[in-house]
N, C-alpha and C. Protein backbone atom coordinates (compact mmCIF):
# COMPACT_ATOMS: atom_id res chain seq x y z
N UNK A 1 21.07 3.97 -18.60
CA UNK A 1 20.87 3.31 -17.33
C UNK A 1 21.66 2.00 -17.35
N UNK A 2 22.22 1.69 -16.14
CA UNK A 2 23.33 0.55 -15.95
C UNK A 2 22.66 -0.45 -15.57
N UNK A 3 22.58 -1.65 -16.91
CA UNK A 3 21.69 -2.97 -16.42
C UNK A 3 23.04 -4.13 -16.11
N UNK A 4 22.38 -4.77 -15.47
CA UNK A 4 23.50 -6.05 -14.80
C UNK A 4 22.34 -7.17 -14.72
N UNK A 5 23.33 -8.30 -14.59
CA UNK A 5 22.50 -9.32 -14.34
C UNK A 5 23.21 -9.52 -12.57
N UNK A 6 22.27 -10.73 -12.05
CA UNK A 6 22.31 -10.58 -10.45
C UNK A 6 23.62 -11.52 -10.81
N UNK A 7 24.51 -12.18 -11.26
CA UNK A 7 25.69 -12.95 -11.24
C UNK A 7 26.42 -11.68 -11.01
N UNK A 8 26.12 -10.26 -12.14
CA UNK A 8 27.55 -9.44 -12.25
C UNK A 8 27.42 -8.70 -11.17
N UNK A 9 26.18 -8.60 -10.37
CA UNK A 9 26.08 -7.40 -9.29
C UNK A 9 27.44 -8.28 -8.26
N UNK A 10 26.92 -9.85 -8.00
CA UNK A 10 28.02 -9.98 -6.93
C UNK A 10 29.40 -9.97 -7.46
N UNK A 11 29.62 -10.03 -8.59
CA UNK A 11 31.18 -9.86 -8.90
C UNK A 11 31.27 -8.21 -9.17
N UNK A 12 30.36 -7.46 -9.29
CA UNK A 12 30.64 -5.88 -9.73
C UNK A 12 30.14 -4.93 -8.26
N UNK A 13 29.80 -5.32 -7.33
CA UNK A 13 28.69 -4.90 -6.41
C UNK A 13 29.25 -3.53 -5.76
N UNK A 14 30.32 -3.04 -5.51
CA UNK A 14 30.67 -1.38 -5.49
C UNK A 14 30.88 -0.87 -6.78
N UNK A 15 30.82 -1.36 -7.74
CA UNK A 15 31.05 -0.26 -9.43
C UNK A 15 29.66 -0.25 -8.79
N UNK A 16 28.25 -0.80 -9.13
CA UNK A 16 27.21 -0.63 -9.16
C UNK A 16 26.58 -0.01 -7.70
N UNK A 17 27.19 0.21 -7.03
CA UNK A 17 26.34 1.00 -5.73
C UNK A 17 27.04 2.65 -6.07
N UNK A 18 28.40 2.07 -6.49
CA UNK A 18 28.84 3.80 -7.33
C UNK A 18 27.91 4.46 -8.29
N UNK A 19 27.33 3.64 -9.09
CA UNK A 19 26.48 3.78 -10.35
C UNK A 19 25.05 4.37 -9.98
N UNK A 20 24.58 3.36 -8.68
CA UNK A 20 23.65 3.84 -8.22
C UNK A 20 23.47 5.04 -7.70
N UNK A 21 24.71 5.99 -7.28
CA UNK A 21 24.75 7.39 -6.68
C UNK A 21 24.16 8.37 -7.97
N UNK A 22 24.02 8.00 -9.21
CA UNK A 22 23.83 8.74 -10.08
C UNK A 22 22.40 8.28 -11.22
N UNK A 23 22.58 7.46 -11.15
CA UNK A 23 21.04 6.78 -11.77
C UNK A 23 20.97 5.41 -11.24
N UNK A 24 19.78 4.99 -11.19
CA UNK A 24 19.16 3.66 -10.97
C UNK A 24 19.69 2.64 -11.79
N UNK A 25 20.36 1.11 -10.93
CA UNK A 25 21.00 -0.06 -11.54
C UNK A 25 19.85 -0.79 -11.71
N UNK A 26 19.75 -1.30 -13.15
CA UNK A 26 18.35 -2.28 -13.35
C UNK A 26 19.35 -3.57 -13.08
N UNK A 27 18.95 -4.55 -12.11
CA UNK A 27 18.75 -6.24 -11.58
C UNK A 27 18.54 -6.67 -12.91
N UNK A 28 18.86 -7.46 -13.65
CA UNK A 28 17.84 -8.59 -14.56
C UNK A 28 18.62 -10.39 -14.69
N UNK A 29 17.83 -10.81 -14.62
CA UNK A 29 18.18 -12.55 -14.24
C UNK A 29 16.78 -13.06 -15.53
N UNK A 30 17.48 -13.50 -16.49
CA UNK A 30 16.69 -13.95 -18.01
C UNK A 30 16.25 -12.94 -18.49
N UNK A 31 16.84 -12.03 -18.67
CA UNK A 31 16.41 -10.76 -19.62
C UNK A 31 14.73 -10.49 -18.79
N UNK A 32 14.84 -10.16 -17.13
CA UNK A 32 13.70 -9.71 -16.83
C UNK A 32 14.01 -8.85 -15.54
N UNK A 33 13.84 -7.55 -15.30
CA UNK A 33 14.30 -6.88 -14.34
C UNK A 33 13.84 -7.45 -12.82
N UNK A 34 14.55 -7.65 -12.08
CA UNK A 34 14.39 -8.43 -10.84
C UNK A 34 14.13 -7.34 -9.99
N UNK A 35 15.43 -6.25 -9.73
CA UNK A 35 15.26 -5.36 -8.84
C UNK A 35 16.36 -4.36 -9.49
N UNK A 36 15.85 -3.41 -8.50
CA UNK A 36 16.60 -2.35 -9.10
C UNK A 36 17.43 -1.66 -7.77
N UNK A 37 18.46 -1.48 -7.91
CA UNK A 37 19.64 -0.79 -7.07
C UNK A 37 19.46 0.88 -7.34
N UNK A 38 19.26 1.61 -6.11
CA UNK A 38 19.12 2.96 -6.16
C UNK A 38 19.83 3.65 -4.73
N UNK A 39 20.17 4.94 -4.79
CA UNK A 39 21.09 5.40 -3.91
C UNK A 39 19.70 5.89 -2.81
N UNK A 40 20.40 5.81 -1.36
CA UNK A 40 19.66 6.38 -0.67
C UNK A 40 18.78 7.72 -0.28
N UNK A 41 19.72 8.94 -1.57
CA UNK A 41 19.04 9.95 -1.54
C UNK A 41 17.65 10.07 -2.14
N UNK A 42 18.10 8.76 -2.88
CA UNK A 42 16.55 8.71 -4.26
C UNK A 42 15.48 8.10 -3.37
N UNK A 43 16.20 7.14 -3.03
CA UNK A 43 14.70 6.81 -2.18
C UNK A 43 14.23 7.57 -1.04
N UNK A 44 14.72 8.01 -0.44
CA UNK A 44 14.01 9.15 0.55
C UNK A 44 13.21 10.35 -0.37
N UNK A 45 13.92 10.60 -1.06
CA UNK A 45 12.74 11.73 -2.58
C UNK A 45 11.98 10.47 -2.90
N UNK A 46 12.01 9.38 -3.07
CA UNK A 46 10.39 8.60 -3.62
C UNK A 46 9.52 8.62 -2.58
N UNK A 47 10.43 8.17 -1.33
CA UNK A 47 8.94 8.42 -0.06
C UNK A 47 8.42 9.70 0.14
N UNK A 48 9.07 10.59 0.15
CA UNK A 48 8.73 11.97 0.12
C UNK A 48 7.16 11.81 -1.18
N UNK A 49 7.68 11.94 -2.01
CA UNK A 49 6.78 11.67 -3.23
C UNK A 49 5.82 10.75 -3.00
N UNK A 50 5.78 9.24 -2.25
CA UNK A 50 4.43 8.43 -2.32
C UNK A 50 4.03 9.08 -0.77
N UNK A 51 4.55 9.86 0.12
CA UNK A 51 3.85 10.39 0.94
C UNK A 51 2.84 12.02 0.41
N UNK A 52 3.41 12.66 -0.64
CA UNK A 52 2.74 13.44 -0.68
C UNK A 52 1.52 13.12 -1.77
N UNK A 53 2.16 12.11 -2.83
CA UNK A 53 0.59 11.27 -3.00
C UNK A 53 -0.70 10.84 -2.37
N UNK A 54 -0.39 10.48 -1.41
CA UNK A 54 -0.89 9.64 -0.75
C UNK A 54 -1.79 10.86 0.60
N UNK A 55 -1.35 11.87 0.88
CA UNK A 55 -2.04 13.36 1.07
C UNK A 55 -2.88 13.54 0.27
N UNK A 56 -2.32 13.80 -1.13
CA UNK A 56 -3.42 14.26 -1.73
C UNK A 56 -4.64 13.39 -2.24
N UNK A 57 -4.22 12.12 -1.89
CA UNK A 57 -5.57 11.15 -2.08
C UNK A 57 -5.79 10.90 -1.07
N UNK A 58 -6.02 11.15 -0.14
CA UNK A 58 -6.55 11.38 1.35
C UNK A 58 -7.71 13.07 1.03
N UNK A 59 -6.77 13.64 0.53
CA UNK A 59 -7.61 14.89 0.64
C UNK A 59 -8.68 15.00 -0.56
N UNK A 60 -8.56 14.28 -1.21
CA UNK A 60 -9.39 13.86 -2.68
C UNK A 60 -10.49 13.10 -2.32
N UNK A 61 -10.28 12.13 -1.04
CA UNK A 61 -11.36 11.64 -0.57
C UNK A 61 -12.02 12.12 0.69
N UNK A 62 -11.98 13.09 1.19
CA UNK A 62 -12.50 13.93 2.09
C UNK A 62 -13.10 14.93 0.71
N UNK A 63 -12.31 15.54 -0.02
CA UNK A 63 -12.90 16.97 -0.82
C UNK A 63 -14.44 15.84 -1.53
N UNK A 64 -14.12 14.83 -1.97
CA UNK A 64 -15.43 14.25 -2.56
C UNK A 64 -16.63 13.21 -1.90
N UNK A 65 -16.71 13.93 -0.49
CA UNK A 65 -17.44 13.28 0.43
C UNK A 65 -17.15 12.12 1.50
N UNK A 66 -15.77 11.77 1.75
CA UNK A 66 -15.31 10.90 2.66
C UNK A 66 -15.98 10.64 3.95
N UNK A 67 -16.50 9.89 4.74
CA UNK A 67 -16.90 9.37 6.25
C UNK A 67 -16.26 9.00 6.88
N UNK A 68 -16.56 9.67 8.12
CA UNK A 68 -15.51 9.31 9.01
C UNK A 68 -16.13 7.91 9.70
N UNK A 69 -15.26 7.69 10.79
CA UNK A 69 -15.92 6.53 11.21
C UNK A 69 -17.47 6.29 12.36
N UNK A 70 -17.58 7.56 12.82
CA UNK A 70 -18.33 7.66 13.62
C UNK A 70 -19.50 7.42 12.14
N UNK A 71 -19.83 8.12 11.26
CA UNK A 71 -20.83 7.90 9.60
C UNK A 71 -21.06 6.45 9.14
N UNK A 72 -19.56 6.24 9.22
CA UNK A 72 -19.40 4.71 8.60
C UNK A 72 -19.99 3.82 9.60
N UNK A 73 -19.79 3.62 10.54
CA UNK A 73 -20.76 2.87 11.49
C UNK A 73 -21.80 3.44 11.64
N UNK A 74 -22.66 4.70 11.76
CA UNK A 74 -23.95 4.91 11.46
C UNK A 74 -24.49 3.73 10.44
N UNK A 75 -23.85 4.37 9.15
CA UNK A 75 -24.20 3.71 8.06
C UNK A 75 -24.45 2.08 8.08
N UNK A 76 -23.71 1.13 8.85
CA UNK A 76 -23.44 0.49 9.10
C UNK A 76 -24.32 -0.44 9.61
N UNK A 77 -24.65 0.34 10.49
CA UNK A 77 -26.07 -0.05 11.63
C UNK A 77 -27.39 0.40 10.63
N UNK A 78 -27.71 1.22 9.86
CA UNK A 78 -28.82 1.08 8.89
C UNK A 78 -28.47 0.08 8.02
N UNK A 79 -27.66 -0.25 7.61
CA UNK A 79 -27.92 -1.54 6.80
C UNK A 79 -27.98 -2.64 7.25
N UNK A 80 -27.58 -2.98 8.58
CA UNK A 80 -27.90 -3.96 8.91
C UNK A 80 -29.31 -3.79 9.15
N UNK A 81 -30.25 -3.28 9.77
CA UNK A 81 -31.70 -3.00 10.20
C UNK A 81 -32.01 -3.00 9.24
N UNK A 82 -31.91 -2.84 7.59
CA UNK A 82 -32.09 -2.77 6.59
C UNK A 82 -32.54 -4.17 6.07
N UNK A 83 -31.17 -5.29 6.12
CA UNK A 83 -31.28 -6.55 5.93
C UNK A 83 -31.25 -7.38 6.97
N UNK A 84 -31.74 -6.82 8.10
CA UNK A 84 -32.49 -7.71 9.13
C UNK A 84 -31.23 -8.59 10.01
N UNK A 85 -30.20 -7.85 9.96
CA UNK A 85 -29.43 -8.45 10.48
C UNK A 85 -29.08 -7.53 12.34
N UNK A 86 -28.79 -8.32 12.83
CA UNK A 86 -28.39 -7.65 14.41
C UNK A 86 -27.04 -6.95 14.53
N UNK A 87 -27.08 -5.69 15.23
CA UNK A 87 -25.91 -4.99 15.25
C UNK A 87 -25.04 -5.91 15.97
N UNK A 88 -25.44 -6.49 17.23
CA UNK A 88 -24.41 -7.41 17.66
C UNK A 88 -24.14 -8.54 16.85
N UNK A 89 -25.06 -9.13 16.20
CA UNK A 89 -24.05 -10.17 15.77
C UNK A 89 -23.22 -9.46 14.41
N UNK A 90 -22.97 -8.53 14.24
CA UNK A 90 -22.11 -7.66 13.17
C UNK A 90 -20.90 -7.84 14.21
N UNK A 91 -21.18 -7.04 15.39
CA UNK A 91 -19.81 -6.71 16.08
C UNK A 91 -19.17 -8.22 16.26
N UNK A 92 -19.83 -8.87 17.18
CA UNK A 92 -19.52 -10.26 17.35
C UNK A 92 -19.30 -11.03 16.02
N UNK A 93 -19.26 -10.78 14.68
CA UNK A 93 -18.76 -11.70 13.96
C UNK A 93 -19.41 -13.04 14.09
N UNK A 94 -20.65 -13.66 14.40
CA UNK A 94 -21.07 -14.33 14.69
C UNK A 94 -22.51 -14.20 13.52
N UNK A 95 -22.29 -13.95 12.44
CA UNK A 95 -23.55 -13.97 11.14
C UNK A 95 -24.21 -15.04 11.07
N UNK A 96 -25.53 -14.99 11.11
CA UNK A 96 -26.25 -16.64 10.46
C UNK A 96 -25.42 -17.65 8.96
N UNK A 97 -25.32 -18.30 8.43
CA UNK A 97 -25.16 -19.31 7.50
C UNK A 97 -23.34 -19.22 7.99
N UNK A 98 -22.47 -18.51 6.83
CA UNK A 98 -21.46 -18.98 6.23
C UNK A 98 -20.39 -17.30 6.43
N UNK A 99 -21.32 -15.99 6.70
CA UNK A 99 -20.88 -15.34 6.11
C UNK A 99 -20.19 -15.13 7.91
N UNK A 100 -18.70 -14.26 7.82
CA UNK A 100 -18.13 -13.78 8.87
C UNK A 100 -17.82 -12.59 8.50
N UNK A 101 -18.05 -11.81 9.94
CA UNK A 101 -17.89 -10.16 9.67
C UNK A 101 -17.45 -9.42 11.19
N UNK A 102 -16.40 -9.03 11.34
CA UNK A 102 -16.02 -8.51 12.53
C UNK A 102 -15.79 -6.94 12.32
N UNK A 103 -16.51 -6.12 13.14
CA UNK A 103 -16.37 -4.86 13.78
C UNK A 103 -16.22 -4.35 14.97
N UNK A 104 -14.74 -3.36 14.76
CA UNK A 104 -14.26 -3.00 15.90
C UNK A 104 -14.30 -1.55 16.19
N UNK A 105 -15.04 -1.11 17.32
CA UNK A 105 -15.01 0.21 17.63
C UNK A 105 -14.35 0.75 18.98
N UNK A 106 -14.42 1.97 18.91
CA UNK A 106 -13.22 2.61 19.61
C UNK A 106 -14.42 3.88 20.54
């Protein structure tokens, strides 16, 4: 892998976007990687990839009991009646002492 420091990227800056078509350019400024230079195909395959992550932990939290929001505000409203607090002043954000809490429904 092709490391540079950020001085040589601006004196090298097409060798290294060339470089980048084939593997990832590590950035480093004091022997510490700053950033890294990568070709545009790669990053569209990483979003691809943190999008299909990000599915399956969506679906990981539905498969292991997820709430929707209509639940979550159920829930919501028993705990407040729970600790004696008023559904409106939940919505209104308007709590006794110190504490602030705003809820928005649809």
């Amino acid at each position: 892998m092709m490391r540079v420091t950020a001085t040589e990227l601006k004196t090298q800056l097409q060798q290294c976007l060339m470089q980048s078509r084939k593997e990832p350019v590590l950035v480093e400024d004091q022997r510490q990687t700053i950033a890294v230079v990568i070709s545009s195909e790669m990053y569209e395959r990483w979003l691809e990839m943190e999008d299909a992550f990000w599915l399956m932990k969506a679906q990981q939290a539905a498969d292991s009991g997820f709430v929707g929001t209509d639940q979550a505000l159920e829930l919501l409203k028993q705990v407040s009646q729970e600790k004696g607090i008023s559904w409106e002043e939940i919505q209104s954000g308007e709590m006794a002492g110190n504490e602030t809490a705003v809820v928005h429904t649809t």
